[in-house]
Protein backbone atom coordinates (compact mmCIF):
# COMPACT_ATOMS: atom_id res chain seq x y z
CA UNK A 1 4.50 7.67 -18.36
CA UNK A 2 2.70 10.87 -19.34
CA UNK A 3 -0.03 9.22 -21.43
CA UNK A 4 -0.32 6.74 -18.84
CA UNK A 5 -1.03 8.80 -15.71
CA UNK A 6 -3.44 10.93 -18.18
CA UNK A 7 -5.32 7.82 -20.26
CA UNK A 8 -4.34 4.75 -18.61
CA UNK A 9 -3.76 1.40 -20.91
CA UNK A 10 -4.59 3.22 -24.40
CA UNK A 11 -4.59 -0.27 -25.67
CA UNK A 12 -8.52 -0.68 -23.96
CA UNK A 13 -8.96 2.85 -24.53
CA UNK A 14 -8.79 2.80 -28.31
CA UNK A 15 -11.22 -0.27 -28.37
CA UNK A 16 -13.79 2.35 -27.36
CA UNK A 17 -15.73 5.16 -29.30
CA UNK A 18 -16.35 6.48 -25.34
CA UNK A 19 -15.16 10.06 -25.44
CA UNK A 20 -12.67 10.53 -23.57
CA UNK A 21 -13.13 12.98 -20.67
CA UNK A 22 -10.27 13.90 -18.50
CA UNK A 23 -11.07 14.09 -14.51
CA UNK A 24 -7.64 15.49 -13.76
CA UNK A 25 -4.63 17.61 -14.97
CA UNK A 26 -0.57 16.69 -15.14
CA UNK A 27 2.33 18.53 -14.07
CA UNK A 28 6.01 17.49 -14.98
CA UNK A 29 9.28 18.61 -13.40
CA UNK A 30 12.73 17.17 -14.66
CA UNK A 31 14.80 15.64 -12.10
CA UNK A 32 17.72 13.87 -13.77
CA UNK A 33 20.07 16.31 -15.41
CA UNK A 34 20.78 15.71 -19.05
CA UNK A 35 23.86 13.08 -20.09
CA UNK A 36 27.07 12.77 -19.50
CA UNK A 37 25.96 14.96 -16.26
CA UNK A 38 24.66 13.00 -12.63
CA UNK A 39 23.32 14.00 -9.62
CA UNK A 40 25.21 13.18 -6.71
CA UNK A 41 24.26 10.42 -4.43
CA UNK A 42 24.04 11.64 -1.69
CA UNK A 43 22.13 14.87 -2.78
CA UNK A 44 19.02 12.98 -4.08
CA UNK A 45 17.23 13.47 -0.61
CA UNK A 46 17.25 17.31 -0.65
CA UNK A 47 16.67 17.11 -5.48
CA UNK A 48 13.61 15.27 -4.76
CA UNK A 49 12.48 17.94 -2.28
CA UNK A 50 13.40 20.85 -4.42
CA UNK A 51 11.16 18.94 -7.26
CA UNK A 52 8.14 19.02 -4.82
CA UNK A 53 8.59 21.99 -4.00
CA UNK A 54 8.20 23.46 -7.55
CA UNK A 55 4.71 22.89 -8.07
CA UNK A 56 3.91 23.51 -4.81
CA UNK A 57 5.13 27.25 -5.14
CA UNK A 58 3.37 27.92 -8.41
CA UNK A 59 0.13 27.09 -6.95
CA UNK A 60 0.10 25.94 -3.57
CA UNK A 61 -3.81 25.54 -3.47
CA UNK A 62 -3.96 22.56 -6.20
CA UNK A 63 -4.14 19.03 -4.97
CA UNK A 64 -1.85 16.80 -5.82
CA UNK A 65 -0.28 12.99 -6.20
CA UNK A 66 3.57 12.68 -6.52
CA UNK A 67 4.36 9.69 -8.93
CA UNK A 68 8.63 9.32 -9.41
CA UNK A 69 9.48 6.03 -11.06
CA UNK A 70 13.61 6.58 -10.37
CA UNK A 71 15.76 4.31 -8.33
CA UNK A 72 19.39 3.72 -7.24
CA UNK A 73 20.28 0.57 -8.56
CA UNK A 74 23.05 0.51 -5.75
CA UNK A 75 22.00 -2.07 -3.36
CA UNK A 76 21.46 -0.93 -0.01
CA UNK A 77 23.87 -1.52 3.00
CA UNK A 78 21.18 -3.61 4.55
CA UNK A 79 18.22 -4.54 3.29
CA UNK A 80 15.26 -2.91 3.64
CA UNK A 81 16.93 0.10 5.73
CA UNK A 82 16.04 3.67 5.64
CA UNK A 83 18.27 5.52 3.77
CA UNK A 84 18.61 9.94 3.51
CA UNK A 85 16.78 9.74 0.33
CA UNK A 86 14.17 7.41 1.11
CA UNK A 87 13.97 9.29 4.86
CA UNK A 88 13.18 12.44 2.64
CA UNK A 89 10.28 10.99 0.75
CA UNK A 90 9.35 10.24 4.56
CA UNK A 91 9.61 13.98 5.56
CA UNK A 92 7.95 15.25 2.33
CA UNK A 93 5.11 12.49 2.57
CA UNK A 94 4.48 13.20 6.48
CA UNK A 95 4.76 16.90 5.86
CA UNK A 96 3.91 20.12 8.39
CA UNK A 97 0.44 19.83 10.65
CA UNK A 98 -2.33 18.76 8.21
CA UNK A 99 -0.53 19.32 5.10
CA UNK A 100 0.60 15.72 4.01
CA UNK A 101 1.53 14.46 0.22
CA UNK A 102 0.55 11.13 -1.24
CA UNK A 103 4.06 9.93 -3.16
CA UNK A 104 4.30 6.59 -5.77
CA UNK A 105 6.99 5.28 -6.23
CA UNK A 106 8.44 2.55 -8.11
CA UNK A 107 9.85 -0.75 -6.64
CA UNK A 108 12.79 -0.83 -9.52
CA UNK A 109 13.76 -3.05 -12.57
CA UNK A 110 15.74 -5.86 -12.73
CA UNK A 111 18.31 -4.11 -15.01
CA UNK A 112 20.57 -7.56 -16.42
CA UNK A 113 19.59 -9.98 -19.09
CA UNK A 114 16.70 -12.00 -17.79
CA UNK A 115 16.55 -15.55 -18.22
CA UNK A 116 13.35 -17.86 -18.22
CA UNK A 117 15.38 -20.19 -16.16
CA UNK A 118 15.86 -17.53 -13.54
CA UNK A 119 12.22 -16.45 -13.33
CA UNK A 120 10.49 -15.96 -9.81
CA UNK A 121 13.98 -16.86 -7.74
CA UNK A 122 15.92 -14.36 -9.18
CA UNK A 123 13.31 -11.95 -8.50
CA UNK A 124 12.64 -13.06 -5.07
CA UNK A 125 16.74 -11.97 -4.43
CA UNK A 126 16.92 -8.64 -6.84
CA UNK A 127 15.93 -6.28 -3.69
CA UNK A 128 13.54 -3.47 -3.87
CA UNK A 129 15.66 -0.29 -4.79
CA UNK A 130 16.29 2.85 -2.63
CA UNK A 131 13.90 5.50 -1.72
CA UNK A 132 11.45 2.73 -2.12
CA UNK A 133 12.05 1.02 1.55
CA UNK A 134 10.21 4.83 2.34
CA UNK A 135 7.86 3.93 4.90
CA UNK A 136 5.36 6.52 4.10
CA UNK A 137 5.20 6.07 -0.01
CA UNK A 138 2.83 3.69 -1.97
CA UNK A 139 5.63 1.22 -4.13
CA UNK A 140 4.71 -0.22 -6.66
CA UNK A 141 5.90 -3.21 -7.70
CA UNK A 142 4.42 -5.06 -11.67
CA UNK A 143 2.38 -7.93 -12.39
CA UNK A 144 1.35 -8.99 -16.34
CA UNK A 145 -2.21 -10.62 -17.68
CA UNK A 146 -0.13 -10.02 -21.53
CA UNK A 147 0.63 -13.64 -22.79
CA UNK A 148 -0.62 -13.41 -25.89
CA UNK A 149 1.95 -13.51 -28.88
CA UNK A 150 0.26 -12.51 -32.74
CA UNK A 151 3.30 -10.69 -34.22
CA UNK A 152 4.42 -13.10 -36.87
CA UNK A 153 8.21 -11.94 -36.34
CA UNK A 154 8.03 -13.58 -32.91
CA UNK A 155 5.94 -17.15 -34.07
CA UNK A 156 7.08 -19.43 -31.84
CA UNK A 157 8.13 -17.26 -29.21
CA UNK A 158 7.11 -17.76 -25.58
CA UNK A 159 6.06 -15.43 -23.03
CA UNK A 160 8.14 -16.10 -19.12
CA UNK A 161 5.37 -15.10 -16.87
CA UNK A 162 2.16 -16.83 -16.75
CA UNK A 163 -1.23 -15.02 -16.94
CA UNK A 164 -1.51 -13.37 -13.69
CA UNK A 165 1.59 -13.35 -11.90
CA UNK A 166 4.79 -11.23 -11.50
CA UNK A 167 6.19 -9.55 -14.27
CA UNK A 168 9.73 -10.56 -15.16
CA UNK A 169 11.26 -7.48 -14.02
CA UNK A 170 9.85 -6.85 -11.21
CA UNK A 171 11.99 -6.50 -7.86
CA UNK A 172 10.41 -7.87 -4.57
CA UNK A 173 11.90 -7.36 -1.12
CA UNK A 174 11.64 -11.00 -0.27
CA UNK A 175 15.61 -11.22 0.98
CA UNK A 176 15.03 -8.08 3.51
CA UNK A 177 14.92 -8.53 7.27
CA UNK A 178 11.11 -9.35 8.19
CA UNK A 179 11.00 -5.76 10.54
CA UNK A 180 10.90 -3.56 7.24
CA UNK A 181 7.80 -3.01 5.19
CA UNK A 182 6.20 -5.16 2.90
CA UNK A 183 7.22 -3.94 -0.49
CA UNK A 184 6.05 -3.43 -2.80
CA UNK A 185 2.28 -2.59 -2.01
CA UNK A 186 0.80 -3.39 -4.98
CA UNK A 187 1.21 -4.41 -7.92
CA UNK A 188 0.03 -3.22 -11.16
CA UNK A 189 0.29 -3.93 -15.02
CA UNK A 190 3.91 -3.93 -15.90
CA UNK A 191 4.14 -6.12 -19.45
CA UNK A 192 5.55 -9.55 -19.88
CA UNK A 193 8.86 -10.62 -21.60
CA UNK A 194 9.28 -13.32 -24.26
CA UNK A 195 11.93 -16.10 -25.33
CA UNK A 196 12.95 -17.85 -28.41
CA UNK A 197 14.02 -20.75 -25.92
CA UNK A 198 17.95 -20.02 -26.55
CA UNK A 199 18.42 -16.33 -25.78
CA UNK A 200 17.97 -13.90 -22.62
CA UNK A 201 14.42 -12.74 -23.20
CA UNK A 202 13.20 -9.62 -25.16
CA UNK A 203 10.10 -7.56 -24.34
CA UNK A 204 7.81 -7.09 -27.46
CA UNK A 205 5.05 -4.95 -28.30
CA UNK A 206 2.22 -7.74 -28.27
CA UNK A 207 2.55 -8.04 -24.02
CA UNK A 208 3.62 -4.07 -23.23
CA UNK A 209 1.27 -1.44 -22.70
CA UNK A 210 0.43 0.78 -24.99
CA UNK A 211 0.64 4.38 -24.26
CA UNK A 212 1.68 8.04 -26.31
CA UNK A 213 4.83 8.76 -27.92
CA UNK A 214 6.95 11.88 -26.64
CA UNK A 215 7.20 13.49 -30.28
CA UNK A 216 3.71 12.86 -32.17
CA UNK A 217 4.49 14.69 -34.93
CA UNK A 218 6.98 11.51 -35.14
CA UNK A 219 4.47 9.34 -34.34
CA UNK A 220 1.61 8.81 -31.79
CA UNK A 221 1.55 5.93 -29.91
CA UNK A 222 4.19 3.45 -28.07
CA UNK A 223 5.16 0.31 -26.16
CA UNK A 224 6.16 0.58 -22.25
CA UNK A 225 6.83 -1.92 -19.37
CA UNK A 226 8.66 -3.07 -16.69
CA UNK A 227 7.59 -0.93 -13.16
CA UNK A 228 7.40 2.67 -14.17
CA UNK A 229 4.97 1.24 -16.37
CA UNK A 230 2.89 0.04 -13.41
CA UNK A 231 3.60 3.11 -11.37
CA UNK A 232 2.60 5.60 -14.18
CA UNK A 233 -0.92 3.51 -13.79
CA UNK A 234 -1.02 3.43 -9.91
CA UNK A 235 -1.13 7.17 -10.03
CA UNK A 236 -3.77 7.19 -12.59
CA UNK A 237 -5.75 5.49 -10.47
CA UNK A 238 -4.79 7.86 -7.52
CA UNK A 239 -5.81 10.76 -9.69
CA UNK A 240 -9.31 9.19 -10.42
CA UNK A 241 -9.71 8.93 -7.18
CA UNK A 242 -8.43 12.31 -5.88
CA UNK A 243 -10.42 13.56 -8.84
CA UNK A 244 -13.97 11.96 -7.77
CA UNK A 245 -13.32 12.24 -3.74
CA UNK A 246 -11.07 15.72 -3.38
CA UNK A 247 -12.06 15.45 0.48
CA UNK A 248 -9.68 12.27 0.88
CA UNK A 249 -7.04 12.66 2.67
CA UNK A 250 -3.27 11.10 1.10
CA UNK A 251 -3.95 8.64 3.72
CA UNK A 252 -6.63 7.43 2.85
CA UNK A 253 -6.10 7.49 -1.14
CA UNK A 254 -3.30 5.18 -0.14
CA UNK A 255 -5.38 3.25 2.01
CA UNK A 256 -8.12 2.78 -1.25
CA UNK A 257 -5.72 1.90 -3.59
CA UNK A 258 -4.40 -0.85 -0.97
CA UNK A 259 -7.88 -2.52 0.29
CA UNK A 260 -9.33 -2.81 -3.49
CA UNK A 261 -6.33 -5.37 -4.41
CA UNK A 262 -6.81 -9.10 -4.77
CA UNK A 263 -4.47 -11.19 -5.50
CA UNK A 264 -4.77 -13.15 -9.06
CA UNK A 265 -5.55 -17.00 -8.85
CA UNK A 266 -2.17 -17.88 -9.51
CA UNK A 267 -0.78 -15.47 -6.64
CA UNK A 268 -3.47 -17.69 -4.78
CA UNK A 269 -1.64 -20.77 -5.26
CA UNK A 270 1.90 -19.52 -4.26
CA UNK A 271 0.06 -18.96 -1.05
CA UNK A 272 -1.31 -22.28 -0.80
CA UNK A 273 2.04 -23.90 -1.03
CA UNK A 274 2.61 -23.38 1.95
CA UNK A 275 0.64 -22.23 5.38
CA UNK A 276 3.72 -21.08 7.22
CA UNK A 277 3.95 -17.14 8.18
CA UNK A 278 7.30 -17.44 7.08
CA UNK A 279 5.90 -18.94 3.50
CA UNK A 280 3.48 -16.29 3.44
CA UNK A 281 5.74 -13.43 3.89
CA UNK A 282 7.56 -14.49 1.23
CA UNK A 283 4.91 -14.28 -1.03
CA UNK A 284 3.45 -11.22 0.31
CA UNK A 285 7.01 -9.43 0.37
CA UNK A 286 6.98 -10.51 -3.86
CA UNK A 287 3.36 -9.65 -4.88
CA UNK A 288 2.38 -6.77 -1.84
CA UNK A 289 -1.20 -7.30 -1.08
CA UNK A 290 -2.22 -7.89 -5.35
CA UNK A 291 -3.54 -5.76 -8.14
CA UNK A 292 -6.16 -2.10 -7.26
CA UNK A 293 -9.22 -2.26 -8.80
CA UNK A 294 -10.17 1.12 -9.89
CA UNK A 295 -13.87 0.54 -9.73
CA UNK A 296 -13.88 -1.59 -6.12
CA UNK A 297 -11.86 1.60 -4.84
CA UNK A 298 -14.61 3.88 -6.19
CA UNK A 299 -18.01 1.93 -5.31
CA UNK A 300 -19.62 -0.24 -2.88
CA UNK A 301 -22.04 -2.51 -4.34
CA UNK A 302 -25.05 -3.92 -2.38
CA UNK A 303 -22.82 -7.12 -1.29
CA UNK A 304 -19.85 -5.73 -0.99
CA UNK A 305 -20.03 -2.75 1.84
CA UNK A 306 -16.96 0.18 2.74
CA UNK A 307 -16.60 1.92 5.26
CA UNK A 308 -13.88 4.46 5.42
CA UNK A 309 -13.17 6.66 8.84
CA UNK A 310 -10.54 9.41 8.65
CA UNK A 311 -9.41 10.07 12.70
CA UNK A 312 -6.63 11.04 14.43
CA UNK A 313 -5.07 10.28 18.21
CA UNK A 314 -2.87 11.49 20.27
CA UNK A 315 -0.80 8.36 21.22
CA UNK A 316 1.80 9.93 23.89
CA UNK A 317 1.11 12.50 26.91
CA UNK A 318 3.73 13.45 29.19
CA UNK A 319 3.60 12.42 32.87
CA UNK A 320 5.71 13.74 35.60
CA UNK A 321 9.50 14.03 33.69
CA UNK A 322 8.44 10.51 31.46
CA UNK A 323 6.63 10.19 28.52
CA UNK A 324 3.45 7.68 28.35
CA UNK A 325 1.33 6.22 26.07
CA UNK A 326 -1.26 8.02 26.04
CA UNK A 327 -4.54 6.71 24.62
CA UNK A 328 -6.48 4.44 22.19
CA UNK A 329 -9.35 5.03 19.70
CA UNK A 330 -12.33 2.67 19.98
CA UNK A 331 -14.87 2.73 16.65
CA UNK A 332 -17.89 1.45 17.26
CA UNK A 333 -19.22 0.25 13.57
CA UNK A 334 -23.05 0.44 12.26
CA UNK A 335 -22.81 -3.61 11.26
CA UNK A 336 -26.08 -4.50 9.72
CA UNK A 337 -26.20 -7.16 12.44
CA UNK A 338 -29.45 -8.78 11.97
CA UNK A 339 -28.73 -9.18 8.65
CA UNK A 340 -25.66 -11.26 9.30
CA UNK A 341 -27.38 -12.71 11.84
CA UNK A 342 -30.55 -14.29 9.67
CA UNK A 343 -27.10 -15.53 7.24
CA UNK A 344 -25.68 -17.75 9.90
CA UNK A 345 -22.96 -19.67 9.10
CA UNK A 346 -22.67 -18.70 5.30
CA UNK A 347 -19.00 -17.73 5.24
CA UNK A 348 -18.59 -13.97 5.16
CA UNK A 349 -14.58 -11.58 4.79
CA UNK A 350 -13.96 -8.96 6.39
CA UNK A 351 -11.32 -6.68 5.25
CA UNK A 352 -9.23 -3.79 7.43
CA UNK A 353 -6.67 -1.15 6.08
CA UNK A 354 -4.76 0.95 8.17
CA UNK A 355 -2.81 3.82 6.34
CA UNK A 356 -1.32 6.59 8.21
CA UNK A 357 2.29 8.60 7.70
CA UNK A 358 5.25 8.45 10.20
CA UNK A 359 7.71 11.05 11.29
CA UNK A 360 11.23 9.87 9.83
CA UNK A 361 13.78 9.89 13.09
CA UNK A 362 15.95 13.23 12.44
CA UNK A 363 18.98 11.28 13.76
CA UNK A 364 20.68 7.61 13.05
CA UNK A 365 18.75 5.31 10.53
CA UNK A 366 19.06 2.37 12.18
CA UNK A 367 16.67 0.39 14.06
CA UNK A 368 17.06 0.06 17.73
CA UNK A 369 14.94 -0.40 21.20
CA UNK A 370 15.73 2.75 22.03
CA UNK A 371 16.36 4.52 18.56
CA UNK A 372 13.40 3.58 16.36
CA UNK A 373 13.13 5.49 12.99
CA UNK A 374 9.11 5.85 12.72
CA UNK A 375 7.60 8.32 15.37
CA UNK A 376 5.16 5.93 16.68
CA UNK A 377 2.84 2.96 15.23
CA UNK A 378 -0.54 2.44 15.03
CA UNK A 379 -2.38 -1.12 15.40
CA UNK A 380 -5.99 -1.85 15.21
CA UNK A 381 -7.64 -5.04 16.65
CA UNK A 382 -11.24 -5.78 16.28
CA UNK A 383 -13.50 -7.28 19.08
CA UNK A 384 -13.97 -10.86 19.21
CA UNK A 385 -17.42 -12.67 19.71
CA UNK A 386 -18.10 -12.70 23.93
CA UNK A 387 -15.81 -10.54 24.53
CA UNK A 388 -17.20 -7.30 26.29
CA UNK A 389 -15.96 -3.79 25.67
CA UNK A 390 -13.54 -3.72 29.11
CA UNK A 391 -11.75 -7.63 28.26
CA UNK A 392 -11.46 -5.81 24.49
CA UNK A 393 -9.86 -3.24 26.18
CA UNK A 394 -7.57 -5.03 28.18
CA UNK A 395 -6.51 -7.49 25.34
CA UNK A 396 -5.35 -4.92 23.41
CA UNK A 397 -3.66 -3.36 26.32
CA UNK A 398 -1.53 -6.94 26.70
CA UNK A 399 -0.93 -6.82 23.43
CA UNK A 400 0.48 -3.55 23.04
CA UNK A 401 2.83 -4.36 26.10
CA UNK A 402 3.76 -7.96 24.42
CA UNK A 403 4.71 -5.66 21.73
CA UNK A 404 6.99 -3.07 23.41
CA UNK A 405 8.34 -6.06 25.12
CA UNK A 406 9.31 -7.59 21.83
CA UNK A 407 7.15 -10.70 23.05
CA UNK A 408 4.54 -10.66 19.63
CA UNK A 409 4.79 -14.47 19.06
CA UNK A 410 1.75 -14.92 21.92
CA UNK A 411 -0.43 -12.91 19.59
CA UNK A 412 -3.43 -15.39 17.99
CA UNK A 413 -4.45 -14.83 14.27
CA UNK A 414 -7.83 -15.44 15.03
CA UNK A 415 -9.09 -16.57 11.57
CA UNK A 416 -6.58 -13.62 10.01
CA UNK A 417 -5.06 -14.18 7.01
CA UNK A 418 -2.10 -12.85 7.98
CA UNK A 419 -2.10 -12.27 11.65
CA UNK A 420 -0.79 -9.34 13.50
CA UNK A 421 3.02 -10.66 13.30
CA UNK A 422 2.94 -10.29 9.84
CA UNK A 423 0.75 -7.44 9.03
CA UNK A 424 2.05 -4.92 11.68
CA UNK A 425 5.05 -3.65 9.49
CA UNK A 426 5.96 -0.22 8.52
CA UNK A 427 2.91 2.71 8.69
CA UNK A 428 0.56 0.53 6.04
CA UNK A 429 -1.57 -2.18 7.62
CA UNK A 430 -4.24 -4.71 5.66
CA UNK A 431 -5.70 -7.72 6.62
CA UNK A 432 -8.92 -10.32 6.04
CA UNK A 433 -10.25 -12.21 8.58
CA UNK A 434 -12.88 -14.75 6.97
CA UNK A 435 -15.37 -16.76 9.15
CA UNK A 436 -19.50 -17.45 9.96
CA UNK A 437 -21.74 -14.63 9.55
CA UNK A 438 -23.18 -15.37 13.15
CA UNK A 439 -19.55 -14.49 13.86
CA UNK A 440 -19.15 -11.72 12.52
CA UNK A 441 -22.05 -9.89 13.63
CA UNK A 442 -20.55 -9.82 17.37
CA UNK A 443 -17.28 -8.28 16.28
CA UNK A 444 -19.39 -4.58 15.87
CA UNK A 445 -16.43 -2.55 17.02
CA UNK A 446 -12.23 -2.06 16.25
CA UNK A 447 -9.82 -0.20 18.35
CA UNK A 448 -6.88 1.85 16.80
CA UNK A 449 -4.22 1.55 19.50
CA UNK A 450 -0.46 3.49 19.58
CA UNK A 451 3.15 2.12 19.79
CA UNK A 452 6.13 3.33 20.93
CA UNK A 453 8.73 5.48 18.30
CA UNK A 454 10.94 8.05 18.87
CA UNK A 455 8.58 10.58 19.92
CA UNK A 456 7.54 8.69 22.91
CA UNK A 457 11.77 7.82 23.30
CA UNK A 458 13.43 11.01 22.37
CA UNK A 459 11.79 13.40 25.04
CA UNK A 460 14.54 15.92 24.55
CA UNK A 461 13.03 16.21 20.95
CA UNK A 462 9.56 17.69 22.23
CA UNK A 463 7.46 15.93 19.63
CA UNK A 464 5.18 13.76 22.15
CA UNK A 465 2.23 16.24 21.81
CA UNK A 466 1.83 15.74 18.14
CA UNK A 467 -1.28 13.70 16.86
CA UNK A 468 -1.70 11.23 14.38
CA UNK A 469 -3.92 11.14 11.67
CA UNK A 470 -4.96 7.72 10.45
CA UNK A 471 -7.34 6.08 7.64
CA UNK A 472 -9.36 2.94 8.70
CA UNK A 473 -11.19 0.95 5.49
CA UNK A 474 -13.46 -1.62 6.48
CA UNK A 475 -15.22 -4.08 3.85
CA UNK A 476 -17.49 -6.87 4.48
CA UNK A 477 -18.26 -9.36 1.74
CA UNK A 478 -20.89 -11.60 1.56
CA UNK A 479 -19.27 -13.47 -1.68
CA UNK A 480 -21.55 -17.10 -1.13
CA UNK A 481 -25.34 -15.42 -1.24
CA UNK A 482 -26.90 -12.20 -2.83
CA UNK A 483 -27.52 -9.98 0.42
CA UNK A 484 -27.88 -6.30 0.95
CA UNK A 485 -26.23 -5.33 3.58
CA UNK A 486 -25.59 -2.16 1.97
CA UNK A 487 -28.71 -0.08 2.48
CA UNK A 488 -29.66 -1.14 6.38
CA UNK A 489 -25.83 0.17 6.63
CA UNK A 490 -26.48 3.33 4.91
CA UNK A 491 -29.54 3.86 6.93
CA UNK A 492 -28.04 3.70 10.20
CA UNK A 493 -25.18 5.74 9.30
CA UNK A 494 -27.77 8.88 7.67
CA UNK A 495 -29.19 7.85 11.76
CA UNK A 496 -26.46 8.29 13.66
CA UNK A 497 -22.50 8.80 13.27
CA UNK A 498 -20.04 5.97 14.36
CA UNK A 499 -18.67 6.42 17.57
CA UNK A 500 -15.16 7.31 18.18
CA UNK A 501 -13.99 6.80 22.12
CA UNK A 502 -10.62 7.44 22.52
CA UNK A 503 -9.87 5.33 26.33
CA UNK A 504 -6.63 5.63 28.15
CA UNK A 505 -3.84 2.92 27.24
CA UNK A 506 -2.46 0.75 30.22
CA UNK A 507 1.38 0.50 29.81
């Protein structure tokens, strides 16, 4: 995992005579004790935090990204709960004030003998393992573009997964109830597995990823899959980032990593199998929301404009001896609008990523009206053509008190992929909304609205004053003409900054 998070794939890297330069730095600390010896269960909450908190002591002012690829391959009492260790990574992610931590973690292996029979259903019931139902962690689940078999010893030899899709091992959280988070996130390169057609299926060299040996004075270099394979490159790519933007937030790291996915043209056609929310979920809840591109994350090209706002609300005040919600964040966005405008009704995406970290509920785990485990939840909604400021307003007031009502069926997707239903689940929110680029241009602003948690429910716990910090990501994409919308963008914003209203919620 070391020469991973360090080099990435050393497979590409070696095809290179590039130097190599290093934009960040890696720090290790051991966390399983050595064989026949075990941690106890119910201890790995408070192990994980000591492990933090070792780096953290020996230089507190260095910047970090937590990347743990270890699981509990005991299934969980129900799926998709919190649990104390995965309501730890919670506490260590959400952190004190501004001090928050960015922490990858891996969705878990499928650990039996896999069998090309079993492919894609069997991993669609193996479950996520614990901590990785952690609201506040990026999980990361493994995909595989390796089908290509030239090691004469395996002639003949087929490889499970086709080009593109889930890798064999891969867990998925498909089976858990639909009011836990989509896991995993994303996925990344995790190797494929092969078959001679008779026997459970081996993985080989030819589809792993190649990476560094732990003794190289034994030798240098050496095979790796499965998903701590794909999480050792997730947080490379976190690093890169972190590296080349030291300003971002964890949030909003998390939130890059998320919005530069796509999902591969075979994920593509799972999805088209079926319009149903239901059929999407499934699909989603397998695959997260695809594979990070490194360079998308990084750049914005002429046709292909970011935004990124870093904000914060405070979503609860207290009135009399109750606690209200308190108020909602209107961004009003520098759309190059007469450039979508002369584009008419060329189809245009838009893309928006919420990130932001919950407070883990101190008390019961469970999930209740009254007894919810995140703090509060955040929501954003994005003006619709005609509709002025005040009726965008008071939609998303309706909609927030559908919501608390547990009435979100009335919601409409509006051209969303996904639709509120589906996206608005645990503290990590994405979603593309693809239509006319006459459209578009009158849907200029997008409101970051609270829900109730704890903090609003628990008043005896005093933690209704405490803000939020959030990361919104918006990207339009002009994929059907070459257009700049980058630079009249980039000109208004070097104008003027965008505007950030915060208005009182109704509920």
């Amino acid at each position: 995992m070391a020469g991973l998070i360090l080099y990435s794939d050393l497979f590409k890297v070696l095809q290179s005579t590039t130097p190599i330069n290093l934009t960040h730095r890696l720090e290790s600390v051991k966390l399983l004790p050595p064989c026949p010896k075990y941690n106890d269960p119910e201890l790995y909450g408070a192990i994980t935090e000591q492990a933090v908190s070792l780096p953290e002591i020996k230089n507190p002012q260095r910047k970090r990204i937590f990347c743990m690829a270890v699981t509990n391959e005991q299934p969980l009492p129900n799926f998709g709960s919190p649990s104390s260790w995965s309501a730890a990574i919670d506490q260590l992610a959400f952190g004190e004030d501004d001090f928050k931590r960015l922490i990858i973690i891996s969705a878990g292996n499928i650990r039996e003998q896999i069998l090309p029979s079993d492919y894609l259903d069997r991993n669609d019931v193996e479950t996520i393992e614990n901590p990785a139902q952690a609201w506040n962690a990026l999980v990361v689940g493994a995909y595989t573009e390796k089908i290509n078999i030239v090691d004469p010893d395996f002639q003949g030899w087929q490889p499970i997964a086709p080009c593109g899709d889930l890798s064999p091992s891969s867990r998925t959280s498909v089976s858990w109830e639909n009011q836990w988070p989509i896991r995993p996130d994303v996925v990344f390169e995790g190797g494929n597995y092969a078959s001679d057609g008779e026997n459970p299926a081996e993985s080989i060299y030819d589809l792993s990823v190649l990476t560094t040996y732990y003794h190289p004075e034994i030798r240098l270099f050496v095979a790796m899959s499965d998903t701590s394979c794909a999480t050792a490159l997730a947080s490379y790519m976190a690093a890169r980032i972190l590296s080349q933007y030291p300003e971002y937030c964890p949030e909003t790291i998390r939130a890059l990593i998320v919005h530069s996915a796509e999902w591969t043209p075979i994920m593509k056609e799972h999805f088209e199998k079926g319009s149903q929310q239901k059929h999407k979920e499934s699909i989603i809840r397998r695959y997260g929301y695809g594979v990070p591109d490194l360079n998308r994350a990084l750049r914005s090209s002429n046709s292909d404009l970011t935004l990124i706002i870093e904000s914060q609300l405070l979503p609860f005040k207290k009135d009399s001896s109750d606690i209200k919600t308190n108020k909602m964040n209107l961004h009003d966005l520098p759309w190059p609008k007469e450039k979508l405008e002369e584009l008419r009704k060329a189809e245009v995406e838009l893309k928006v990523t919420l990130s932001y970290f919950i407070e883990p509920n101190p008390g019961e785990r469970g999930y209740k009206r009254k007894h919810r485990y995140a703090s509060c939840g955040l929501r954003f909604e994005v003006k619709r053509p005609l509709e002025t400021d005040q009726e965008f307003q008071k939609r998303i007031n309706k909609e927030i008190r559908e919501e608390e009502e547990n009435f979100p069926g009335s919601r409409e997707n509006d051209n969303w992929f996904l639709g509120s239903n589906l996206r608005n689940k645990g503290s990590l929110h994405s979603d593309i909304w693809k239509g006319s680029a006459i459209d578009l241009a009158e849907r200029g602003m997008i409101g970051i609205c609270p829900v109730s948690g704890w903090w609003k429910e628990q008043k005896q716990l005093e933690r209704y004053e405490q803000p939020v910090r959030y990361s919104l990501i918006i990207t339009i994409r002009v994929p059907e003409v070459q257009c700049d919308i980058y630079t009249p963008v980039s000109q208004l914003i070097s104008n003027s900054i965008s505007t950030n209203i915060s208005i009182s919620v109704e509920t």
